[in-house]
C-alpha atoms as a PDB file:
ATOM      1  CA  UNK A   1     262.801 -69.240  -7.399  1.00  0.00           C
ATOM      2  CA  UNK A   2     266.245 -68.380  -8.310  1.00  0.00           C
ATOM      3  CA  UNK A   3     268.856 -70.810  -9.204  1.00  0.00           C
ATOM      4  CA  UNK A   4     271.973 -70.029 -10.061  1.00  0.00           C
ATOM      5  CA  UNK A   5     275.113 -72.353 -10.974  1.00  0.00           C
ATOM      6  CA  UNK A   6     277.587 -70.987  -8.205  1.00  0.00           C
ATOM      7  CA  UNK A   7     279.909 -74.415  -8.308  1.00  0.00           C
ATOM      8  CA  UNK A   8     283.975 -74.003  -9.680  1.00  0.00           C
ATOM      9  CA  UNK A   9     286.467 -71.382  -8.431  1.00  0.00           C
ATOM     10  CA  UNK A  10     286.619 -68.146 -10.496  1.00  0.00           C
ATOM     11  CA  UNK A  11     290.175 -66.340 -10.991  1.00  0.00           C
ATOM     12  CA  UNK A  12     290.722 -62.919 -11.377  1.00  0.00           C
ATOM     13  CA  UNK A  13     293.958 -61.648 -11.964  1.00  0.00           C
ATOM     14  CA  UNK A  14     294.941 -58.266 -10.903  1.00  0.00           C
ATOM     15  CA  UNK A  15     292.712 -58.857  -8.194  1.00  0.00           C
ATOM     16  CA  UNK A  16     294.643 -56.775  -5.082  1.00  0.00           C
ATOM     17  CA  UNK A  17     293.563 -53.663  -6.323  1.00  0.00           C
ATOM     18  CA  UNK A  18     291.867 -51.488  -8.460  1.00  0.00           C
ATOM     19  CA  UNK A  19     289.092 -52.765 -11.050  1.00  0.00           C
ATOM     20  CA  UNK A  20     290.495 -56.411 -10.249  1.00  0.00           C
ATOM     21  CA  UNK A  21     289.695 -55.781  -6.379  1.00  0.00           C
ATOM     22  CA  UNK A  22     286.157 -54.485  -7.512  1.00  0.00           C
ATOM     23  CA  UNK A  23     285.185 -56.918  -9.899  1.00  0.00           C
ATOM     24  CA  UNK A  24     287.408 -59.767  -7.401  1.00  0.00           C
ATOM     25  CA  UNK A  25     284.317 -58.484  -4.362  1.00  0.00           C
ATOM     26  CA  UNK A  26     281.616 -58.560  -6.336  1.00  0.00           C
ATOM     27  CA  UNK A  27     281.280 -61.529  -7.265  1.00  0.00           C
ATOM     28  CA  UNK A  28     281.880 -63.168  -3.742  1.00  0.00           C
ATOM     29  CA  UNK A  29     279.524 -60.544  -2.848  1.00  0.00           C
ATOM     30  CA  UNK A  30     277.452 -62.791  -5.644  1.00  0.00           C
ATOM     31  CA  UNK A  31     278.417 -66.252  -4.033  1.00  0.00           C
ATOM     32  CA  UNK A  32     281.035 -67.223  -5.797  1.00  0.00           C
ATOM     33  CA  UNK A  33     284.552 -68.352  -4.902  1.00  0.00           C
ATOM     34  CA  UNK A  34     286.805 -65.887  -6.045  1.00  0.00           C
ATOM     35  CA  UNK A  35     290.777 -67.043  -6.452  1.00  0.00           C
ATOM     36  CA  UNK A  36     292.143 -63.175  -6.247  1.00  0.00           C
ATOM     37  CA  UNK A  37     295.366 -63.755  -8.384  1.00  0.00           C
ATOM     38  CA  UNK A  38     298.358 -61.017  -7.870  1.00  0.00           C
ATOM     39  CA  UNK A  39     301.918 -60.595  -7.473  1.00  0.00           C
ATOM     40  CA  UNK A  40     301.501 -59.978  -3.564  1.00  0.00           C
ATOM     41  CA  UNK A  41     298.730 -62.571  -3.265  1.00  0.00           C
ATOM     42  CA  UNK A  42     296.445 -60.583  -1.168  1.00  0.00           C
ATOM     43  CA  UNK A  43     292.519 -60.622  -1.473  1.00  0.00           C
ATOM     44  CA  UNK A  44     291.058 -56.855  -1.502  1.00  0.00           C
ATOM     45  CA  UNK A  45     289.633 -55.262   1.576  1.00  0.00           C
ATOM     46  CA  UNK A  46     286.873 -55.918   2.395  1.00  0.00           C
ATOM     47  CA  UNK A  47     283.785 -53.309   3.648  1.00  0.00           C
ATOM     48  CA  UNK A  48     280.512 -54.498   3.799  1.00  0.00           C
ATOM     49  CA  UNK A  49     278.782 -55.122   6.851  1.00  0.00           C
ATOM     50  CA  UNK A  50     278.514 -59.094   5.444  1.00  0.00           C
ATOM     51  CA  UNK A  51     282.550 -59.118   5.349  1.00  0.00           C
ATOM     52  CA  UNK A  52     283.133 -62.300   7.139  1.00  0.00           C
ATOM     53  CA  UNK A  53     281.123 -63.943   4.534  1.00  0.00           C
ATOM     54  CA  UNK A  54     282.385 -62.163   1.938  1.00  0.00           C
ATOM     55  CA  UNK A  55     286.089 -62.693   2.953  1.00  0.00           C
ATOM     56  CA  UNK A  56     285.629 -66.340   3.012  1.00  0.00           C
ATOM     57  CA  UNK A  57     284.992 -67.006  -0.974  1.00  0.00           C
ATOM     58  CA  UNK A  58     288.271 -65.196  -0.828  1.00  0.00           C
ATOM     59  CA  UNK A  59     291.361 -66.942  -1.316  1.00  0.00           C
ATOM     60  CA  UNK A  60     294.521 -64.767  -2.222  1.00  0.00           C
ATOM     61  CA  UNK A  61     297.221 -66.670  -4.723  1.00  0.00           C
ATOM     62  CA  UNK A  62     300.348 -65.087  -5.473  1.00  0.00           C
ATOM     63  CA  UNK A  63     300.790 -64.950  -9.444  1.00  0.00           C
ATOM     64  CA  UNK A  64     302.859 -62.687 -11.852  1.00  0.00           C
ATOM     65  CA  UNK A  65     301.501 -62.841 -15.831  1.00  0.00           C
ATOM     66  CA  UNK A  66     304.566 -62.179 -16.958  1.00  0.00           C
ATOM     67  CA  UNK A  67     305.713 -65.416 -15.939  1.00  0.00           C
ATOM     68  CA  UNK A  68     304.623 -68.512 -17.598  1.00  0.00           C
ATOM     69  CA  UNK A  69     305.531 -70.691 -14.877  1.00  0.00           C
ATOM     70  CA  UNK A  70     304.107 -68.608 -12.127  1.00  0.00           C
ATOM     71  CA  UNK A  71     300.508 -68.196 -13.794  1.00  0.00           C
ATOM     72  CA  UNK A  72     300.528 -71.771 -14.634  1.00  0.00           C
ATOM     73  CA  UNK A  73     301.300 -72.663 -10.511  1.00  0.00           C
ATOM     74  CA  UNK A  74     298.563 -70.039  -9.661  1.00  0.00           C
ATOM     75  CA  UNK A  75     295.959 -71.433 -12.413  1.00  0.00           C
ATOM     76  CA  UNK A  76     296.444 -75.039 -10.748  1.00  0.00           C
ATOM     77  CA  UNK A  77     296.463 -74.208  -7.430  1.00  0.00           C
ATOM     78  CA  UNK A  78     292.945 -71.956  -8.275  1.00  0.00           C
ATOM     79  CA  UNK A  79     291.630 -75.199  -9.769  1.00  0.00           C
ATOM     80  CA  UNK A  80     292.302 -77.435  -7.043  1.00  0.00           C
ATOM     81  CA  UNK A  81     289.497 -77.887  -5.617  1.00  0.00           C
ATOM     82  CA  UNK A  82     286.414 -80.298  -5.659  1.00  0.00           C
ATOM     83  CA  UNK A  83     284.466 -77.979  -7.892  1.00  0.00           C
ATOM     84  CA  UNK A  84     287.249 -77.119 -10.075  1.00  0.00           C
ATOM     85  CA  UNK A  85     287.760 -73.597 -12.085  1.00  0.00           C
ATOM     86  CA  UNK A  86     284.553 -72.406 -13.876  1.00  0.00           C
ATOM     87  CA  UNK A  87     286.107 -68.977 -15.185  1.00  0.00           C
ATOM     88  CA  UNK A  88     288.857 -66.534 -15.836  1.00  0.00           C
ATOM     89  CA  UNK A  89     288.634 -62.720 -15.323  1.00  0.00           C
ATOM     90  CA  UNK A  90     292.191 -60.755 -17.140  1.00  0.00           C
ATOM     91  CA  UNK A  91     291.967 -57.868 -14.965  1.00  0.00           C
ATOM     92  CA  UNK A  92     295.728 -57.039 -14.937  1.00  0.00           C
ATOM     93  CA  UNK A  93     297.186 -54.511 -16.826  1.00  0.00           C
ATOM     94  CA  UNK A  94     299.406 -51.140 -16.658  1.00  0.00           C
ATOM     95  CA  UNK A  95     299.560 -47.995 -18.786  1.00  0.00           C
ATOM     96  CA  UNK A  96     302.352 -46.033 -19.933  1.00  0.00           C
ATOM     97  CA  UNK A  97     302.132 -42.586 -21.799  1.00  0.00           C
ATOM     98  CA  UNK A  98     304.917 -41.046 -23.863  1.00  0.00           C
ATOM     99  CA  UNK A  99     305.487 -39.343 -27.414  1.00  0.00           C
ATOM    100  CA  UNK A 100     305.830 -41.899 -29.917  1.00  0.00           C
ATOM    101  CA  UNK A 101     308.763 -40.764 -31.282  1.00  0.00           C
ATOM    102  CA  UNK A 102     310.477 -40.572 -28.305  1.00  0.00           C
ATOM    103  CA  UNK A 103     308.882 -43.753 -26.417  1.00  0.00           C
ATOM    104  CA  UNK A 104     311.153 -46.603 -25.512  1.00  0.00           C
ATOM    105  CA  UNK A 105     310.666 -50.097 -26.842  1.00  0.00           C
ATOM    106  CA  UNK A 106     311.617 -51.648 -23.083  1.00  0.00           C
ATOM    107  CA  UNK A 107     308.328 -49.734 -22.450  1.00  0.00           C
ATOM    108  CA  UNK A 108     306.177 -50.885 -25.033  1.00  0.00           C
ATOM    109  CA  UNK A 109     306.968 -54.795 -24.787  1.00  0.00           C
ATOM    110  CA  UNK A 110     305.974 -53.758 -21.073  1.00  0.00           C
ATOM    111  CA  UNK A 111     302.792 -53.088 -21.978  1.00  0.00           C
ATOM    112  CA  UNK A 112     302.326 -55.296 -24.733  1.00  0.00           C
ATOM    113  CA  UNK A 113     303.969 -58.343 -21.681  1.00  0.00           C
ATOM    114  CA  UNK A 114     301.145 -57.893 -19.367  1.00  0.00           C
ATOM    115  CA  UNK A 115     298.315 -56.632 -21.231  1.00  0.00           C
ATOM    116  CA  UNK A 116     298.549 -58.937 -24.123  1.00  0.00           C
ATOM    117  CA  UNK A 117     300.829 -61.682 -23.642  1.00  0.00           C
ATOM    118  CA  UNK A 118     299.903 -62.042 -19.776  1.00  0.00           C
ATOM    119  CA  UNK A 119     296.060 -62.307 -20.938  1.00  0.00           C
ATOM    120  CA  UNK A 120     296.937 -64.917 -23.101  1.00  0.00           C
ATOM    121  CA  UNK A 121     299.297 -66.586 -20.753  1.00  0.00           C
ATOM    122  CA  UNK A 122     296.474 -66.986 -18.321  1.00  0.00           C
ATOM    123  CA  UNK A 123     293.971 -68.402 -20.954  1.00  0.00           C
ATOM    124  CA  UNK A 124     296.446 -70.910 -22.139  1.00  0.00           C
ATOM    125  CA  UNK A 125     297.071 -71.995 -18.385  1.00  0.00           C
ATOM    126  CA  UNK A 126     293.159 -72.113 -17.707  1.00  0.00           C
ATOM    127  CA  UNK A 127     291.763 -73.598 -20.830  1.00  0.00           C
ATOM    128  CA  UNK A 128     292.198 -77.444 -20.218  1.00  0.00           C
ATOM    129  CA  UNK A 129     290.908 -76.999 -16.065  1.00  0.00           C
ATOM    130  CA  UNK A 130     287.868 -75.219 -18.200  1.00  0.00           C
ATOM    131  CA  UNK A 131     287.802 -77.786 -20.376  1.00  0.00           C
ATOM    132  CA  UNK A 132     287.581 -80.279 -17.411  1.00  0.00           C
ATOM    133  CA  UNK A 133     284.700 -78.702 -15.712  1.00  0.00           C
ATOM    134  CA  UNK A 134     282.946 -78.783 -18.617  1.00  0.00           C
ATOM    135  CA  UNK A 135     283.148 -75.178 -20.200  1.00  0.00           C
ATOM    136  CA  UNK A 136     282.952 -71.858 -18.559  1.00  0.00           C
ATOM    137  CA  UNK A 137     283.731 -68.163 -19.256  1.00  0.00           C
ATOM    138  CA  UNK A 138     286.677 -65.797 -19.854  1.00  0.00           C
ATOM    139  CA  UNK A 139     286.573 -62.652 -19.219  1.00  0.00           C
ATOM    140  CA  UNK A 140     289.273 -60.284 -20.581  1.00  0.00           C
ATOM    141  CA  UNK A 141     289.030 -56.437 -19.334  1.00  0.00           C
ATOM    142  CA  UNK A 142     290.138 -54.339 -22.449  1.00  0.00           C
ATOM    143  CA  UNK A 143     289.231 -50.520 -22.961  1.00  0.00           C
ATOM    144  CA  UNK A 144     287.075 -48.039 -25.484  1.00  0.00           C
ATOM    145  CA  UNK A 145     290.505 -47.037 -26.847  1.00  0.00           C
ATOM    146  CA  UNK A 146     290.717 -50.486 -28.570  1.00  0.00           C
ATOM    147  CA  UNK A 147     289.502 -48.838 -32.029  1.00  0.00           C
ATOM    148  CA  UNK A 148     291.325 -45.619 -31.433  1.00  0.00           C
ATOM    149  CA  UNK A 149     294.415 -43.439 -32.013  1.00  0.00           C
ATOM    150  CA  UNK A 150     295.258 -41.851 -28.649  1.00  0.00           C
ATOM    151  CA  UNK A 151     298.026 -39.088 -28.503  1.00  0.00           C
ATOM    152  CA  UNK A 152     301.068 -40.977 -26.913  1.00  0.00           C
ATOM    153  CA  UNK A 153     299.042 -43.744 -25.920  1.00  0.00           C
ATOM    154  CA  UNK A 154     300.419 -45.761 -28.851  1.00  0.00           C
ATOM    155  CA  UNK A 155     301.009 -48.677 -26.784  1.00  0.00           C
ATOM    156  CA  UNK A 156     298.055 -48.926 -24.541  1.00  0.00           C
ATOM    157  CA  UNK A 157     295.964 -48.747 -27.267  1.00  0.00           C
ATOM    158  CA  UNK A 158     297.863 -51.279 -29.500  1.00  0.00           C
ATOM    159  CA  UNK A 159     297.325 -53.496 -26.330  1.00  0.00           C
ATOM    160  CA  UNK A 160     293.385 -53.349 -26.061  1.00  0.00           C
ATOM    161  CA  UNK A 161     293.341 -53.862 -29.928  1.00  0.00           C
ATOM    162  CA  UNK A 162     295.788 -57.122 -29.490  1.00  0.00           C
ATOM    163  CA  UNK A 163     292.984 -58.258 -26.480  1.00  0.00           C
ATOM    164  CA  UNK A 164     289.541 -57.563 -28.060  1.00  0.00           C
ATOM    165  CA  UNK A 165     291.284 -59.788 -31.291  1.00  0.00           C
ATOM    166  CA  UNK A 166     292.374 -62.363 -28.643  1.00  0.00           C
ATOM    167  CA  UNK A 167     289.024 -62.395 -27.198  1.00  0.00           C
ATOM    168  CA  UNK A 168     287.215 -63.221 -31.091  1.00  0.00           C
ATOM    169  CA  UNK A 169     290.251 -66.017 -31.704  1.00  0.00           C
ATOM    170  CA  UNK A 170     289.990 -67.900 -28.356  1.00  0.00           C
ATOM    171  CA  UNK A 171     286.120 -67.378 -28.656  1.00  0.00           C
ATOM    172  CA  UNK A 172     285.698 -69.108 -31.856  1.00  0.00           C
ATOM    173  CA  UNK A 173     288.260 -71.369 -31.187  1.00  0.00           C
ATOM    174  CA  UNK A 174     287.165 -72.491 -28.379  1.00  0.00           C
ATOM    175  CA  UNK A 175     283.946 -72.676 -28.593  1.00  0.00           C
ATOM    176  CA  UNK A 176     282.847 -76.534 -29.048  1.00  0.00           C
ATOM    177  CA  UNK A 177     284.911 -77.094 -25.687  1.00  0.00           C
ATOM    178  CA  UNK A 178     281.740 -75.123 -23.911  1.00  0.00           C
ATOM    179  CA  UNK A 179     284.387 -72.358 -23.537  1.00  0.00           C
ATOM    180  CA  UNK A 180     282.956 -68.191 -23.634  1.00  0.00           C
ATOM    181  CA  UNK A 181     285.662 -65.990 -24.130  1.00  0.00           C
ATOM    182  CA  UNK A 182     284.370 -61.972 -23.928  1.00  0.00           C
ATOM    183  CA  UNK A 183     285.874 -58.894 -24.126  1.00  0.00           C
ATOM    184  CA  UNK A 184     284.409 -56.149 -21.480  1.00  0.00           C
ATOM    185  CA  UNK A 185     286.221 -52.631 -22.575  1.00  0.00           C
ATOM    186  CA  UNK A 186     285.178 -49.857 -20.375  1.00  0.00           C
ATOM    187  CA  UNK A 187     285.328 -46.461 -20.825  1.00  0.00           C
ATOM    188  CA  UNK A 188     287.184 -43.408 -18.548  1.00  0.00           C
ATOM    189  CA  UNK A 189     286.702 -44.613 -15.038  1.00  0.00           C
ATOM    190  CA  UNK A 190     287.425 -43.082 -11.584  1.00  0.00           C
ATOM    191  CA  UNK A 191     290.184 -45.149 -10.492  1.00  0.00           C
ATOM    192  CA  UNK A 192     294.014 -44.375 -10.344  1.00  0.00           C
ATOM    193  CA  UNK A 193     295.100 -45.889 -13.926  1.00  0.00           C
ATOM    194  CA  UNK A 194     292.430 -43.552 -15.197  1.00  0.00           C
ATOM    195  CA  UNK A 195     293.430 -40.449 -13.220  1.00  0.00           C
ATOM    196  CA  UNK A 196     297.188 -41.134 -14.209  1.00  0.00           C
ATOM    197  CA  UNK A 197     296.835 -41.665 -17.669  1.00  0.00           C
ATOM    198  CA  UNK A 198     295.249 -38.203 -18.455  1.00  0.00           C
ATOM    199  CA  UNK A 199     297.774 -36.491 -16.152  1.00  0.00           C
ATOM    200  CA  UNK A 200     300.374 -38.131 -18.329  1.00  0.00           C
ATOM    201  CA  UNK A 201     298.515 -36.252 -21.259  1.00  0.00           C
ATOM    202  CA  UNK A 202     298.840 -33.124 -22.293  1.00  0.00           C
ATOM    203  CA  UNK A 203     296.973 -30.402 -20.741  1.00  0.00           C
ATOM    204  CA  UNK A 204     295.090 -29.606 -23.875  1.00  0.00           C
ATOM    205  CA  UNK A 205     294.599 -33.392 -24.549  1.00  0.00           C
ATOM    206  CA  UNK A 206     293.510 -34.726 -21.362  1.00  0.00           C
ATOM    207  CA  UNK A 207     290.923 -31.580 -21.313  1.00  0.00           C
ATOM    208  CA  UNK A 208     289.220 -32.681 -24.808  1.00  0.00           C
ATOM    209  CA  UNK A 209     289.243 -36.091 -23.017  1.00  0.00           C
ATOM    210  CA  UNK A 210     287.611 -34.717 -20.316  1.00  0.00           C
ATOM    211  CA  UNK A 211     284.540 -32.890 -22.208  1.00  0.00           C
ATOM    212  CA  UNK A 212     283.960 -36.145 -24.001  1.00  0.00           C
ATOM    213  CA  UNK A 213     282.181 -37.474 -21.284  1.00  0.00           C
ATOM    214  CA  UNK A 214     278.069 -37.403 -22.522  1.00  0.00           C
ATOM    215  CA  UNK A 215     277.096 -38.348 -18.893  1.00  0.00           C
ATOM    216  CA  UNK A 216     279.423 -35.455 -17.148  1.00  0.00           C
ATOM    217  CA  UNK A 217     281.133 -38.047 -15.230  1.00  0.00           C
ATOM    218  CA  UNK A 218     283.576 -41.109 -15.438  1.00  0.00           C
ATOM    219  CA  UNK A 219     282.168 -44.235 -14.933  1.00  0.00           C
ATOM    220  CA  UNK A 220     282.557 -46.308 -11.542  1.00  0.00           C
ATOM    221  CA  UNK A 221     284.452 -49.374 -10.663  1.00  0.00           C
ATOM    222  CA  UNK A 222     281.669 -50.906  -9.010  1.00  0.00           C
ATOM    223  CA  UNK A 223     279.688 -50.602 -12.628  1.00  0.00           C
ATOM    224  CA  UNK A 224     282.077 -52.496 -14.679  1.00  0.00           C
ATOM    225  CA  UNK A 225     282.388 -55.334 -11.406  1.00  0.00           C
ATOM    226  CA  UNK A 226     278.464 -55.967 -11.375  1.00  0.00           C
ATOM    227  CA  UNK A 227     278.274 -55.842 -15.635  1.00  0.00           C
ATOM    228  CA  UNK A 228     281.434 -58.831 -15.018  1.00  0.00           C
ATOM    229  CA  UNK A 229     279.973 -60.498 -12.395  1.00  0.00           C
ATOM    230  CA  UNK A 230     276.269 -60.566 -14.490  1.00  0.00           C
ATOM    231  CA  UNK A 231     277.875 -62.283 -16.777  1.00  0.00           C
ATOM    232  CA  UNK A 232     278.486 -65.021 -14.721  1.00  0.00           C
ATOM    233  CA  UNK A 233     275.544 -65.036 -13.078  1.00  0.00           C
ATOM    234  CA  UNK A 234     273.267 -64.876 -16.289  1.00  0.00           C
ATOM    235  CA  UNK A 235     274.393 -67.885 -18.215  1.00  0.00           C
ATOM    236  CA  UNK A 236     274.015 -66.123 -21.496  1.00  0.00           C
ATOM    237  CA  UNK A 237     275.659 -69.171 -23.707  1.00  0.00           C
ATOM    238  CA  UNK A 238     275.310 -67.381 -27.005  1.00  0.00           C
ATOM    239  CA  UNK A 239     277.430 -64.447 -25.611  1.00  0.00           C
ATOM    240  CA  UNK A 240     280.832 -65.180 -27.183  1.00  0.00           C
ATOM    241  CA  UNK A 241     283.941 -63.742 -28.855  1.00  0.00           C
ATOM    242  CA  UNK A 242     282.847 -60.034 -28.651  1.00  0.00           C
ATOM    243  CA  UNK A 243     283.417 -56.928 -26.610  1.00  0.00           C
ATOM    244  CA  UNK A 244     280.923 -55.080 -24.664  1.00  0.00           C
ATOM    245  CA  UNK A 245     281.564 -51.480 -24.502  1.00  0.00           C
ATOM    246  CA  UNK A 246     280.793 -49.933 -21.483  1.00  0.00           C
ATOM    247  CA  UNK A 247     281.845 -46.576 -21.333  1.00  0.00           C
ATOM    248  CA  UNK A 248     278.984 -44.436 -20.663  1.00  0.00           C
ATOM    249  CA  UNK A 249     278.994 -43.129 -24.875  1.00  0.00           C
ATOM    250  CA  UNK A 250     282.037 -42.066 -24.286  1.00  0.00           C
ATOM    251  CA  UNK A 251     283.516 -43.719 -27.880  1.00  0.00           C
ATOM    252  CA  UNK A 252     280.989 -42.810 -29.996  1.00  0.00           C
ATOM    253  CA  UNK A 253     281.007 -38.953 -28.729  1.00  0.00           C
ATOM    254  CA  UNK A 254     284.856 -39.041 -29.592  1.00  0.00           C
END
């Protein structure tokens, strides 16, 4: 018979869209309650026939991860509850292309704000309502261009390195507190960040890109949400402080 843990409130941060609003429905779609953190505070849209029970492990909590204050006020009020917070997923994040030696510095600290600080930010905030319900599970959402030099992607790429290291130091550290801390990189996906960052490249680049792809397609937000929601719902305890690559092949064939 199955039995699975579904008690504590699970956070996702740029949850209103995108691989956040994917990853945000699947696991309600799972049966857990999903705090669906973003600066407008709205839960994604939801499709399936089984929407009113989906919509209901919903709960929409304005947050910006920029802003210390404002994650910590979002982290609380997702860990008030009887059950407290049993996990973190750092889905928010932005992308901006440019020739290095040309690329602003307002733009990079950008970047490096919300992908890397922001991630951290919302561990910091969530690690002692973790530590109160007894452990649980980060999830940070890097990228396959962690470990790689991308043509004007110098930032982006410096980001996803500065997460998958955050994800082995809070991992470790964290450990004895019952606290998993795991890094889940995909590859090129068919969603707008995606889409925009190789028409940002150029022509020739985005192209090679392209024919890297050993499958002949991106992959799907809806494969990354049920490989982030598995991990919640297989308690795997000896998973910790690593990234999972899920990108179809696509880094090794680079």
């Amino acid at each position: 018979m199955e039995s699975v843990d579904r008690t504590g409130v699970i956070a996702v941060t740029g949850a209103s869209q995108g691989i956040g609003a994917a990853i945000a429905l699947e696991l309600a779609r799972r049966g857990f309650t999903v705090a669906c953190l973003s600066r407008r505070g709205t839960t994604p849209a939801v499709k399936d026939p089984d929407r009113s029970s989906i919509g209901k492990r919903l709960r929409g909590i304005v947050c910006d991860v920029t802003e210390e204050p404002s994650v910590r006020s979002a982290i609380e009020a997702a860990a008030d509850s009887s059950s407290g917070l049993r996990g973190v997923v750092n889905s928010a994040g932005i992308v901006i292309g440019g020739p290095s030696s040309e690329y602003a510095l307002s733009d990079f600290e950008a970047v490096l704000r919300i992908n890397v600080l922001g991630t951290f930010s919302v561990c910091q905030a969530a690690y002692p309502w973790l530590v109160k319900h007894g452990g649980g599970l980060i999830v940070n959402i890097g990228s396959f261009w962690d470990q790689m030099g991308i043509k004007h992607y110098a930032a982006y790429c410096a980001s996803k390195a500065g997460v998958a290291a955050l994800t082995r130091c809070l991992g470790v550290e964290w450990a004895r507190e019952g606290i998993r801390v795991l890094d889940v990189a995909p590859g090129f996906l068919e969603s707008a960040m995606d889409t925009g960052a190789l028409a940002i490249a150029a022509e020739r680049q985005a192209k090679f890109l392209e024919s890297r792809l050993p499958g002949g397609r991106k992959g799907r937000l809806d494969e990354i949400a049920r490989v982030v929601a598995g991990l919640y719902y297989e308690d795997v305890g000896f998973l910790n402080a690593t990234t999972i690559y899920v990108d179809g092949g696509q880094g090794p064939a680079m």
